[in-house]
PDB file of N, CA and C in Angstrom:
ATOM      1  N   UNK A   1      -6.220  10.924  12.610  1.00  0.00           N
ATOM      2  CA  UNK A   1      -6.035   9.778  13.461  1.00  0.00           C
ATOM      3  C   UNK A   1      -4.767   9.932  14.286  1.00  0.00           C
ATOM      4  N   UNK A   2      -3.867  10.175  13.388  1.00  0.00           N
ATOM      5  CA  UNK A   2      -2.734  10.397  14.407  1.00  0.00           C
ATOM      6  C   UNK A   2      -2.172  11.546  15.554  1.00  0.00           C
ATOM      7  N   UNK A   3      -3.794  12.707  15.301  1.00  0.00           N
ATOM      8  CA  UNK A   3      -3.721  13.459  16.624  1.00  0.00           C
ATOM      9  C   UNK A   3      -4.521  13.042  17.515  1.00  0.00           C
ATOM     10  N   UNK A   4      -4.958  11.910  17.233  1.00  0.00           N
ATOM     11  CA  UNK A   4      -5.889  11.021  18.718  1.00  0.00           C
ATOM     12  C   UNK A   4      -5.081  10.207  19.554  1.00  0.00           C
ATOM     13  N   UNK A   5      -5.074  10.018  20.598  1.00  0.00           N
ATOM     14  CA  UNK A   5      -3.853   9.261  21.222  1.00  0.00           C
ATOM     15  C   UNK A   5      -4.074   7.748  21.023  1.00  0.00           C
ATOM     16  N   UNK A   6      -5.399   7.253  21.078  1.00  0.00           N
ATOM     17  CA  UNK A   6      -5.748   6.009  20.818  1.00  0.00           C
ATOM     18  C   UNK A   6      -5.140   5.221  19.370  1.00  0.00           C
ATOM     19  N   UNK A   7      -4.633   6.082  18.782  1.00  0.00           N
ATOM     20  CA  UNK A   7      -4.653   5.932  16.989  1.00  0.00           C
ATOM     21  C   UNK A   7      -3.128   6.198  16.734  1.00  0.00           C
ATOM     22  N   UNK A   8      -2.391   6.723  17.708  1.00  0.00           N
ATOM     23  CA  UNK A   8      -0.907   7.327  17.149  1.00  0.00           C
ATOM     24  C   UNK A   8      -0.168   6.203  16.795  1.00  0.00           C
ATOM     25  N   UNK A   9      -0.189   5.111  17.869  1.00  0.00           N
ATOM     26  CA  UNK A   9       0.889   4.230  17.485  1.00  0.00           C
ATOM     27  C   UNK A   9       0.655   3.439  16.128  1.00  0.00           C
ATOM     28  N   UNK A  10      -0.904   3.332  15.603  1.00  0.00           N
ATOM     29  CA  UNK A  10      -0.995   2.519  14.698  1.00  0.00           C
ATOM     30  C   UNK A  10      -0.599   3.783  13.107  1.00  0.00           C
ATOM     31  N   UNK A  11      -0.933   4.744  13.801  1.00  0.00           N
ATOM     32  CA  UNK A  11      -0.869   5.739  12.814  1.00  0.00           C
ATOM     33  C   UNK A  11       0.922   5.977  12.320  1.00  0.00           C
ATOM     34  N   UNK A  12       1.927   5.743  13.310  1.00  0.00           N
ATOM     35  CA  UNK A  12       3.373   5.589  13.426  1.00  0.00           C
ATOM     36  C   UNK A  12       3.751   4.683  12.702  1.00  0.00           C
ATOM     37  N   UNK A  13       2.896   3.105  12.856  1.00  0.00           N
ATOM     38  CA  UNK A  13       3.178   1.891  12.119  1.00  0.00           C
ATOM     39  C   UNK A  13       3.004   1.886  10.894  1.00  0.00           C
ATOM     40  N   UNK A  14       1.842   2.642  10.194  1.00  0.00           N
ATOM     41  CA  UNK A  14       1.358   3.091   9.288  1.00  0.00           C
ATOM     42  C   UNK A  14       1.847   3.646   7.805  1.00  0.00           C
ATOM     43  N   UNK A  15       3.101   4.762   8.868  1.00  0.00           N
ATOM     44  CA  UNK A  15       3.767   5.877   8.235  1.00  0.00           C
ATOM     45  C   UNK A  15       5.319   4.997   7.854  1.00  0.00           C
ATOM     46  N   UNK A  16       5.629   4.150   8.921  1.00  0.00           N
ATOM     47  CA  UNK A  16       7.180   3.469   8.738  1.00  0.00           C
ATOM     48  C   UNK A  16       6.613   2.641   7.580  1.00  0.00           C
ATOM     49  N   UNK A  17       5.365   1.907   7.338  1.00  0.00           N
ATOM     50  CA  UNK A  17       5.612   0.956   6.531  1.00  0.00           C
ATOM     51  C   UNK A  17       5.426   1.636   5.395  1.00  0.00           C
ATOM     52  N   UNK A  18       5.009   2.629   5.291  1.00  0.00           N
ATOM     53  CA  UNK A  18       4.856   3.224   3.848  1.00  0.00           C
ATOM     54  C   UNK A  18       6.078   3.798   3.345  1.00  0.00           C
ATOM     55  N   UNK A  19       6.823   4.196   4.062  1.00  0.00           N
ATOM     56  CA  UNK A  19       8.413   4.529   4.029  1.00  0.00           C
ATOM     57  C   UNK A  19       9.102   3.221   3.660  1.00  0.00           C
ATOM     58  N   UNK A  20       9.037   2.383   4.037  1.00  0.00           N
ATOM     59  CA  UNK A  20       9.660   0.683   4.016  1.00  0.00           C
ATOM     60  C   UNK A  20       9.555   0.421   2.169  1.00  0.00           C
ATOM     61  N   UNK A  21       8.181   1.040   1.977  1.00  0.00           N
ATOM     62  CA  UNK A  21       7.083   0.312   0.665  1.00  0.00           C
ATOM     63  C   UNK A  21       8.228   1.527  -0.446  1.00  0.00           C
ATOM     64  N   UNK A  22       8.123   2.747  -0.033  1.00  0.00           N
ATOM     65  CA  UNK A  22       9.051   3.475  -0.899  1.00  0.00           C
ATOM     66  C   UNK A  22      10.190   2.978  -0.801  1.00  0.00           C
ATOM     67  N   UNK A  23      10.843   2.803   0.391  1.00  0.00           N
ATOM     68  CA  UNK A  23      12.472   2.350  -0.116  1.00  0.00           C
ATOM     69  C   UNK A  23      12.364   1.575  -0.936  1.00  0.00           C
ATOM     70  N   UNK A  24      12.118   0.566  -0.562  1.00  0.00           N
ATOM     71  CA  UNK A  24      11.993  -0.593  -1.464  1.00  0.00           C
ATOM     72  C   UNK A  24      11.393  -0.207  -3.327  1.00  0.00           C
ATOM     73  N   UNK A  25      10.705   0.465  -3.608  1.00  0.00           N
ATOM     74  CA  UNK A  25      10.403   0.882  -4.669  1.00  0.00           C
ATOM     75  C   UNK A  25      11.762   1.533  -4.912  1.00  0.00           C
ATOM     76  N   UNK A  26      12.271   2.558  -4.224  1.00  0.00           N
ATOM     77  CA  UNK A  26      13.490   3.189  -4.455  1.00  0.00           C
ATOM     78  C   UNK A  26      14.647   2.034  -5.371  1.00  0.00           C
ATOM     79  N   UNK A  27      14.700   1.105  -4.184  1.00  0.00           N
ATOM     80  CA  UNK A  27      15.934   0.132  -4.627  1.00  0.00           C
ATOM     81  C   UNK A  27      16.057  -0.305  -5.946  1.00  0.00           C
ATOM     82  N   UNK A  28      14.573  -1.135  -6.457  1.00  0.00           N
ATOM     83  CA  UNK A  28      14.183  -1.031  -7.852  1.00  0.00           C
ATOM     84  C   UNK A  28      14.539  -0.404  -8.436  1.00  0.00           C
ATOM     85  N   UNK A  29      14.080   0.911  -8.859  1.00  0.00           N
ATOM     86  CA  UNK A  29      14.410   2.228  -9.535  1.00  0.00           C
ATOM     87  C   UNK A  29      15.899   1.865 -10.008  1.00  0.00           C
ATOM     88  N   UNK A  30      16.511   1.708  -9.136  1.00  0.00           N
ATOM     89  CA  UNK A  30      17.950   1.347  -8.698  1.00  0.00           C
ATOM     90  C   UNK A  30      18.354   0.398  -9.795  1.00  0.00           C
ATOM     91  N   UNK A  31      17.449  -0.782  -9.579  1.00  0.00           N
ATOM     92  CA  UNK A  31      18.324  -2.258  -9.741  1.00  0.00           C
ATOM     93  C   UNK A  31      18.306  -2.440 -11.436  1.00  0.00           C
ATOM     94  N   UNK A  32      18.920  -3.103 -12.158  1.00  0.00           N
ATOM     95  CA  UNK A  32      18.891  -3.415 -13.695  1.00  0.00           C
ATOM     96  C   UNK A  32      17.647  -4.708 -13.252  1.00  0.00           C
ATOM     97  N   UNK A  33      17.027  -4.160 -14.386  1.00  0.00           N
ATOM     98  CA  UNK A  33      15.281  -5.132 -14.487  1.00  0.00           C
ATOM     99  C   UNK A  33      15.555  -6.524 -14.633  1.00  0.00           C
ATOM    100  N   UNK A  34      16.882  -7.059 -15.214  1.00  0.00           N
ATOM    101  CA  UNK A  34      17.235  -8.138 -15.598  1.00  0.00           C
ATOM    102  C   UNK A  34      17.942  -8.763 -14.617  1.00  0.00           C
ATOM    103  N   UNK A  35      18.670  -8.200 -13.618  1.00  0.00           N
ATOM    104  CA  UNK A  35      19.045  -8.721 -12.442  1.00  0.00           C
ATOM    105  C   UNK A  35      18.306  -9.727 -11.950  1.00  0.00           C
ATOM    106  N   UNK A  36      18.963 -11.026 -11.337  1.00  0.00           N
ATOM    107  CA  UNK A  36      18.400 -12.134 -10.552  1.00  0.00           C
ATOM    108  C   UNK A  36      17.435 -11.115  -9.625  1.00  0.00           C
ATOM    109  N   UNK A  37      18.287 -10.453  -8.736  1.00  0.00           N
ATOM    110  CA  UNK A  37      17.766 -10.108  -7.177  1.00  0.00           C
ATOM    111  C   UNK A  37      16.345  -8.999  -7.432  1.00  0.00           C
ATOM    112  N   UNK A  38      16.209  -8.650  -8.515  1.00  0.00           N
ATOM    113  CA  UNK A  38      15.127  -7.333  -9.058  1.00  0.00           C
ATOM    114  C   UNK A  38      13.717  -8.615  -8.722  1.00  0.00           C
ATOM    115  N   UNK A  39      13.671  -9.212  -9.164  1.00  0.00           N
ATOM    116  CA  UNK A  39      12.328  -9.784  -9.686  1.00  0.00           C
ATOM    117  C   UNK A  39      12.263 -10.198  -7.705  1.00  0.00           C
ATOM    118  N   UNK A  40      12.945 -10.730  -7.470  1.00  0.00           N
ATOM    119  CA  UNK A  40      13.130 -11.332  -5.493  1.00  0.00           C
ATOM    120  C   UNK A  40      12.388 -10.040  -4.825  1.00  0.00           C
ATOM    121  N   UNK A  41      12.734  -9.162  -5.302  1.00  0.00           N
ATOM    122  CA  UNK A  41      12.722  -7.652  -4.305  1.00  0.00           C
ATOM    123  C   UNK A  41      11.446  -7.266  -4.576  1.00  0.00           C
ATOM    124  N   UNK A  42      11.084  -7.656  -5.984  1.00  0.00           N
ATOM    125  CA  UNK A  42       9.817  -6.689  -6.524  1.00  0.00           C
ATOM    126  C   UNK A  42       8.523  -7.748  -6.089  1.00  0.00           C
ATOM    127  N   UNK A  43       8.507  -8.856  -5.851  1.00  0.00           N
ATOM    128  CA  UNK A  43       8.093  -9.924  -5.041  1.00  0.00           C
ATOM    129  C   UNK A  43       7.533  -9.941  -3.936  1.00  0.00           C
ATOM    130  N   UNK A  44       8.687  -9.400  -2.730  1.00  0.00           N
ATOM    131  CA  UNK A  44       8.373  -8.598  -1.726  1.00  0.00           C
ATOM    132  C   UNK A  44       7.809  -7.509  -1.039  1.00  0.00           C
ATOM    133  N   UNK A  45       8.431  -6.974  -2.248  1.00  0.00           N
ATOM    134  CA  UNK A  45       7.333  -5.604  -2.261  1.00  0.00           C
ATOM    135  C   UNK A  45       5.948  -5.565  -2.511  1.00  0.00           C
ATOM    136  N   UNK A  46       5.218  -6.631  -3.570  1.00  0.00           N
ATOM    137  CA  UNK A  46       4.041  -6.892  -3.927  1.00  0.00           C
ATOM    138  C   UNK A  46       3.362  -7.430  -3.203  1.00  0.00           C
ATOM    139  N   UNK A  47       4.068  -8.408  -1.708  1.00  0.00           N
ATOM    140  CA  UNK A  47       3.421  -8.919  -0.665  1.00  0.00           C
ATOM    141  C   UNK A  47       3.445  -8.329   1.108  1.00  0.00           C
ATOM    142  N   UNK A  48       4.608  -7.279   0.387  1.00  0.00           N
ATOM    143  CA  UNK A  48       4.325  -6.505   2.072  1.00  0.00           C
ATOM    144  C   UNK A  48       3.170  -5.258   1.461  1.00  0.00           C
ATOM    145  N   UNK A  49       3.459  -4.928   0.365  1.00  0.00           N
ATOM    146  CA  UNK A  49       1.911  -4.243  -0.290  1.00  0.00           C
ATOM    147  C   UNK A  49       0.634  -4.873   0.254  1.00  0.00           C
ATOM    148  N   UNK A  50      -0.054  -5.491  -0.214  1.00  0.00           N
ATOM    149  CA  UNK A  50      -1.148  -6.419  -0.144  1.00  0.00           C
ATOM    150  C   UNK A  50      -1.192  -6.438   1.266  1.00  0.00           C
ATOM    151  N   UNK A  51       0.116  -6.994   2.286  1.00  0.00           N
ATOM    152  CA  UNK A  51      -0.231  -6.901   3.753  1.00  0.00           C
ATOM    153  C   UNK A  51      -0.376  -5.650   4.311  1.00  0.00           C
ATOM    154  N   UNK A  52      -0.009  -4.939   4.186  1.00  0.00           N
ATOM    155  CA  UNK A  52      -0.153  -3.687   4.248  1.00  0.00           C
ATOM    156  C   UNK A  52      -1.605  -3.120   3.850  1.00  0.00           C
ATOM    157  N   UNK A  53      -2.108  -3.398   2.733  1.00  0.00           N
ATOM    158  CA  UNK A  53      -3.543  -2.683   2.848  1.00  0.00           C
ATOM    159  C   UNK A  53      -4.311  -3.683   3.169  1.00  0.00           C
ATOM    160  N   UNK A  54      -4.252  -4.963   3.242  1.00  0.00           N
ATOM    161  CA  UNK A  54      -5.376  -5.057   4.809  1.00  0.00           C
ATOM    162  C   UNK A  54      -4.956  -5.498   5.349  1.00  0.00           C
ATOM    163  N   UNK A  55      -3.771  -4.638   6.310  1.00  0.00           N
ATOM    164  CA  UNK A  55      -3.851  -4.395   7.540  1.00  0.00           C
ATOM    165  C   UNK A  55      -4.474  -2.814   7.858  1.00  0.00           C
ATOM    166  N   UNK A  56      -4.111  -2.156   7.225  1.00  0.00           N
ATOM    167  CA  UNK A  56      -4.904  -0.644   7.200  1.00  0.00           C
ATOM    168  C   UNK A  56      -6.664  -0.990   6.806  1.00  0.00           C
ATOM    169  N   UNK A  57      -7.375  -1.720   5.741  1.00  0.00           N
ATOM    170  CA  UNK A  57      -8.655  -2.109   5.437  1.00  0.00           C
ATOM    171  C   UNK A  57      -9.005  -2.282   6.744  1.00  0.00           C
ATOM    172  N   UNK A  58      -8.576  -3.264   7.805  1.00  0.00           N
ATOM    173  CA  UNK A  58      -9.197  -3.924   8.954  1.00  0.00           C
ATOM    174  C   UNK A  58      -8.783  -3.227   9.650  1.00  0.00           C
ATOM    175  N   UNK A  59      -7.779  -2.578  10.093  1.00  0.00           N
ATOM    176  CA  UNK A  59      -7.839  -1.941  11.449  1.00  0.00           C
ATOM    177  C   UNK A  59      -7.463  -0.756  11.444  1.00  0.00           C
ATOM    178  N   UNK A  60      -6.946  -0.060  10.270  1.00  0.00           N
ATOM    179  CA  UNK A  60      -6.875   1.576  10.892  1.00  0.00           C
ATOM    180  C   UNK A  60      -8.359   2.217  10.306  1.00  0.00           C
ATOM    181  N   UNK A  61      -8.853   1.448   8.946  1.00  0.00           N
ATOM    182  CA  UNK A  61     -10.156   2.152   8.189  1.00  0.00           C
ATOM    183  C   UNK A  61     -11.373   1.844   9.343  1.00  0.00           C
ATOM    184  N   UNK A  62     -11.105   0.995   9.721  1.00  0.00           N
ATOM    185  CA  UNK A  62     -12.473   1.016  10.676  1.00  0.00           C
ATOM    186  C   UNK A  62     -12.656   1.845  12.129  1.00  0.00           C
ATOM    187  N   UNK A  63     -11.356   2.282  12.503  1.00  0.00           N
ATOM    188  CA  UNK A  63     -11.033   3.846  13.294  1.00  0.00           C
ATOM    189  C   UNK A  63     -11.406   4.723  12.711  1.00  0.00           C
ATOM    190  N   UNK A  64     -10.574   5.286  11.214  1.00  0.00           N
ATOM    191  CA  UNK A  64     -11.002   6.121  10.166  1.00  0.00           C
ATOM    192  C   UNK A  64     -12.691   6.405   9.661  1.00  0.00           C
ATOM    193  N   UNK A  65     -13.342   5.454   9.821  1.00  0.00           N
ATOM    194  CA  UNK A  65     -14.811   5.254   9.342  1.00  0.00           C
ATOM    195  C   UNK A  65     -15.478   6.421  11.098  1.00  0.00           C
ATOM    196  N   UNK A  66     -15.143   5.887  12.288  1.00  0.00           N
ATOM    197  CA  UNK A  66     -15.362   7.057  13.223  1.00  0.00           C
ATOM    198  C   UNK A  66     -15.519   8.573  12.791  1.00  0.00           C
ATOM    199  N   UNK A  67     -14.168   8.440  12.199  1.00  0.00           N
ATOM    200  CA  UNK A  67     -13.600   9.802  12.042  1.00  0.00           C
ATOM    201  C   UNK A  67     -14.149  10.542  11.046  1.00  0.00           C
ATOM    202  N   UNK A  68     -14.594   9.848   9.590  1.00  0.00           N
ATOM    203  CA  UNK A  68     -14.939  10.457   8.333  1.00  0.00           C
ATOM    204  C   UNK A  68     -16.198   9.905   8.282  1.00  0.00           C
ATOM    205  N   UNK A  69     -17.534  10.378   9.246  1.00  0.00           N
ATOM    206  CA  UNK A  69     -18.618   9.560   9.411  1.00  0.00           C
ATOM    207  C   UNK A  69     -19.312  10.302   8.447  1.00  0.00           C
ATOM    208  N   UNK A  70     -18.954  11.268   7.857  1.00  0.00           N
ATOM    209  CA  UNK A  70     -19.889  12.078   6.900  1.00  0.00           C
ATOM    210  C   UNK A  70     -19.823  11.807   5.710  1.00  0.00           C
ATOM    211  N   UNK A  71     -19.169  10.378   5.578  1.00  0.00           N
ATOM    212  CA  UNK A  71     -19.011  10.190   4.345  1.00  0.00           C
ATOM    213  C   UNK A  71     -20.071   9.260   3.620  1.00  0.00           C
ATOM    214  N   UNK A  72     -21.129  10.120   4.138  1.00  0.00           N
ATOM    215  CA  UNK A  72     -22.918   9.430   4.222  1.00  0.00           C
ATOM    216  C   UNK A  72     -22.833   8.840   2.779  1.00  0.00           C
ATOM    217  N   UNK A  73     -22.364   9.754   1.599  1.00  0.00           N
ATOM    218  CA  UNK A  73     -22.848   9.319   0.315  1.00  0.00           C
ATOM    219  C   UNK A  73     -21.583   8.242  -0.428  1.00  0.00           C
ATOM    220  N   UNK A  74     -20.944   7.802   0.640  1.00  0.00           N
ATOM    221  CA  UNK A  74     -19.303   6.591   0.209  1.00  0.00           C
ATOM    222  C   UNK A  74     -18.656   7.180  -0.904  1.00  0.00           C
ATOM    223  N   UNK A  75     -18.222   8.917  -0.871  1.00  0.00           N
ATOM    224  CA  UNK A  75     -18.309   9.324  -2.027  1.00  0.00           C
ATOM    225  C   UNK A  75     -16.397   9.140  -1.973  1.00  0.00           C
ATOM    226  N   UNK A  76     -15.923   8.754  -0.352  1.00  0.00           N
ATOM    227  CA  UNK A  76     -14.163   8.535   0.039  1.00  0.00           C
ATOM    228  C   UNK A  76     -14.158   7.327  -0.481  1.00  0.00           C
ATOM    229  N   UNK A  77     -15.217   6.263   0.163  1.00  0.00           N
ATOM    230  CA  UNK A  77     -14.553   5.028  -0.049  1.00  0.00           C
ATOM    231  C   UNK A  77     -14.724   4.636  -1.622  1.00  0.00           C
ATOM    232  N   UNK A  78     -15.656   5.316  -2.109  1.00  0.00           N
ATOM    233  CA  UNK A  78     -15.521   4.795  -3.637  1.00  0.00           C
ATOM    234  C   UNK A  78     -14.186   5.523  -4.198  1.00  0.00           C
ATOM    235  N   UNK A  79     -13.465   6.530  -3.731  1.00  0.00           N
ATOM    236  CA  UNK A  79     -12.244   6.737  -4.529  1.00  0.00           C
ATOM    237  C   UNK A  79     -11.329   5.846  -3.800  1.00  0.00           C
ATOM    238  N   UNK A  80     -11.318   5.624  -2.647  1.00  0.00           N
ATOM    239  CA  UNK A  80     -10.724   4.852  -2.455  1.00  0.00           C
ATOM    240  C   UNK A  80     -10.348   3.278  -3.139  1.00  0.00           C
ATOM    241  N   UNK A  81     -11.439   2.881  -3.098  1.00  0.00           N
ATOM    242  CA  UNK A  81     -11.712   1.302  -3.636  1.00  0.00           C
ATOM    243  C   UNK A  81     -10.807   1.438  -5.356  1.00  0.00           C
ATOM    244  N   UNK A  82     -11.898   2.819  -5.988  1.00  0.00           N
ATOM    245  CA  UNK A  82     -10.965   2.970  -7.259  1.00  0.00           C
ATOM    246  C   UNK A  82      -9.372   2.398  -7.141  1.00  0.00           C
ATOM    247  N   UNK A  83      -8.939   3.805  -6.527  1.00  0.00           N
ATOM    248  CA  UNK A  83      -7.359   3.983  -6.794  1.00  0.00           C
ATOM    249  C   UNK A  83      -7.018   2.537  -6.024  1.00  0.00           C
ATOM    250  N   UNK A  84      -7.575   2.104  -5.328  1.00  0.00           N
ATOM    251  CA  UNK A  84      -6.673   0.241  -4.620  1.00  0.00           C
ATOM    252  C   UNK A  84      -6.704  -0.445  -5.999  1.00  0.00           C
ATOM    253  N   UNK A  85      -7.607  -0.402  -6.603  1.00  0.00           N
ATOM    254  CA  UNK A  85      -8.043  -1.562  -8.037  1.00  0.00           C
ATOM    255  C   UNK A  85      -6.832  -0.431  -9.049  1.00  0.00           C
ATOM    256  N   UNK A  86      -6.447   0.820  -9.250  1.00  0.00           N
ATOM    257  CA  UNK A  86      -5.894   1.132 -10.218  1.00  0.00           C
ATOM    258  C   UNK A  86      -4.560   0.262  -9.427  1.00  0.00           C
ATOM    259  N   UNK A  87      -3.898   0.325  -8.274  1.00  0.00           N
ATOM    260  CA  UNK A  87      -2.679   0.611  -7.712  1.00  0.00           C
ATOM    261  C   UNK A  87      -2.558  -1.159  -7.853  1.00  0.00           C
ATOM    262  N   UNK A  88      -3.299  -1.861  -7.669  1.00  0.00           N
ATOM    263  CA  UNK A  88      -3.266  -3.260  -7.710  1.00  0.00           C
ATOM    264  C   UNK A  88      -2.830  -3.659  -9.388  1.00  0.00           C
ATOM    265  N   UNK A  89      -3.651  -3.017 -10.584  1.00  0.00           N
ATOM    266  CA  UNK A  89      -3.501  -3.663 -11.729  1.00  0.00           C
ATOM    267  C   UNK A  89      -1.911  -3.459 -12.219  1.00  0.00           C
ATOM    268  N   UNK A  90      -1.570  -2.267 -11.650  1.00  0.00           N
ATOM    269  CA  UNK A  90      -0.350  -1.601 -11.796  1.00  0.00           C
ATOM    270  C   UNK A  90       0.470  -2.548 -11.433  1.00  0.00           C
ATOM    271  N   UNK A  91       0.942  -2.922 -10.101  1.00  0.00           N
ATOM    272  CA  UNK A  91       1.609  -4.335  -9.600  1.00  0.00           C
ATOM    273  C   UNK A  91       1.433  -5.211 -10.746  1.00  0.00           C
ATOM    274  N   UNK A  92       0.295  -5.679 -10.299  1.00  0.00           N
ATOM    275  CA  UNK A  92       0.187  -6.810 -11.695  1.00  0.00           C
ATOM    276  C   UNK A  92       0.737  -6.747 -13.164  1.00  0.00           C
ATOM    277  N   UNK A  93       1.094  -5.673 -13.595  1.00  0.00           N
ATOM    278  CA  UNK A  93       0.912  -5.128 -14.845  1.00  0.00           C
ATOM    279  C   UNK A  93       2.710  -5.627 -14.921  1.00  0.00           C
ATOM    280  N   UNK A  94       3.176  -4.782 -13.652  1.00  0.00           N
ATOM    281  CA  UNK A  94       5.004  -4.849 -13.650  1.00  0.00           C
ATOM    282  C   UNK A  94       5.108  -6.279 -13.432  1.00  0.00           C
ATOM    283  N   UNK A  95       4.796  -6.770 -13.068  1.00  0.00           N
ATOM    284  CA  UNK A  95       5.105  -8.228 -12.308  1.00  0.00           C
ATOM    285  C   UNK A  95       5.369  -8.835 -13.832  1.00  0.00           C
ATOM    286  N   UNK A  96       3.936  -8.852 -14.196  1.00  0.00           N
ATOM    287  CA  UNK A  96       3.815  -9.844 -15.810  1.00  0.00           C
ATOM    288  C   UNK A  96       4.812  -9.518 -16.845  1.00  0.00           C
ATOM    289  N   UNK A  97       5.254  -7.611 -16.660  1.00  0.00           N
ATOM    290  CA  UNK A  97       5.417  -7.470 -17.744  1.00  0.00           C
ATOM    291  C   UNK A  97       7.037  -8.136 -17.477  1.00  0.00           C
ATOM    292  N   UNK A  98       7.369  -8.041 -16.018  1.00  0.00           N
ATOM    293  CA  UNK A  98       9.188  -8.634 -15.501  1.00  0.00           C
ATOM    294  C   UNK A  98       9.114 -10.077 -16.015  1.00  0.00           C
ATOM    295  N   UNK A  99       7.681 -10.801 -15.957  1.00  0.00           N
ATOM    296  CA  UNK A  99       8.106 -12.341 -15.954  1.00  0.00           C
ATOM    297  C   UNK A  99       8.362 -12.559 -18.185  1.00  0.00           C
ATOM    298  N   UNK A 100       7.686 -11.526 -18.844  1.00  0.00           N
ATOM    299  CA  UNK A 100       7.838 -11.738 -19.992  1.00  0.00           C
ATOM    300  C   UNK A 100       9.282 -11.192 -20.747  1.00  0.00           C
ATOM    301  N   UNK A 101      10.068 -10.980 -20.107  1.00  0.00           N
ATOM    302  CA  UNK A 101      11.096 -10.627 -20.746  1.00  0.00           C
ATOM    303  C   UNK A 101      12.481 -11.669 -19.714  1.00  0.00           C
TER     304      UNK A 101
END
């Protein structure tokens, strides 16, 4: 996508926010779990996540679907769908496990 010219800029937007999504994971890494500001940050991160994949679901996958039209037997989007449902429970998993301690 991002050697099509139609697709670069979203493909640019794409790449910064996933960089944004790591720092921010970075900072964590960083922060003591018990810190006020940890649970604020990890918050944020769980909702520019979520905006983030659908905004890619709705408008870069349906460019992408052009592009990977051979994917006659949904053999991408079913790994796909997987790993969103693993990468989602995961969030969930940290979130609950921050609010129980």
């Amino acid at each position: 996508m991002i050697g099509r010219p139609h697709g670069q800029d979203e493909a640019r937007l794409s790449i910064a926010e996933h960089k944004e999504l790591d720092d921010i994971m970075e900072e964590l890494n960083e922060m003591d779990m018990s810190s006020p500001g940890w649970l604020t940050r990890f918050k944020t991160l769980k909702q520019e996540y979520k905006d983030h994949m659908e905004e890619e679901e709705e408008d870069i996958f349906s460019k992408a679907r052009e592009v990977l039209s051979d994917d006659k037997d949904g053999t991408i989007a079913e790994r796909f769908s997987k790993r969103k449902r693993e990468e989602l429970d995961l969030v969930n998993q940290k979130a609950d496990e921050s609010l129980e301690e």
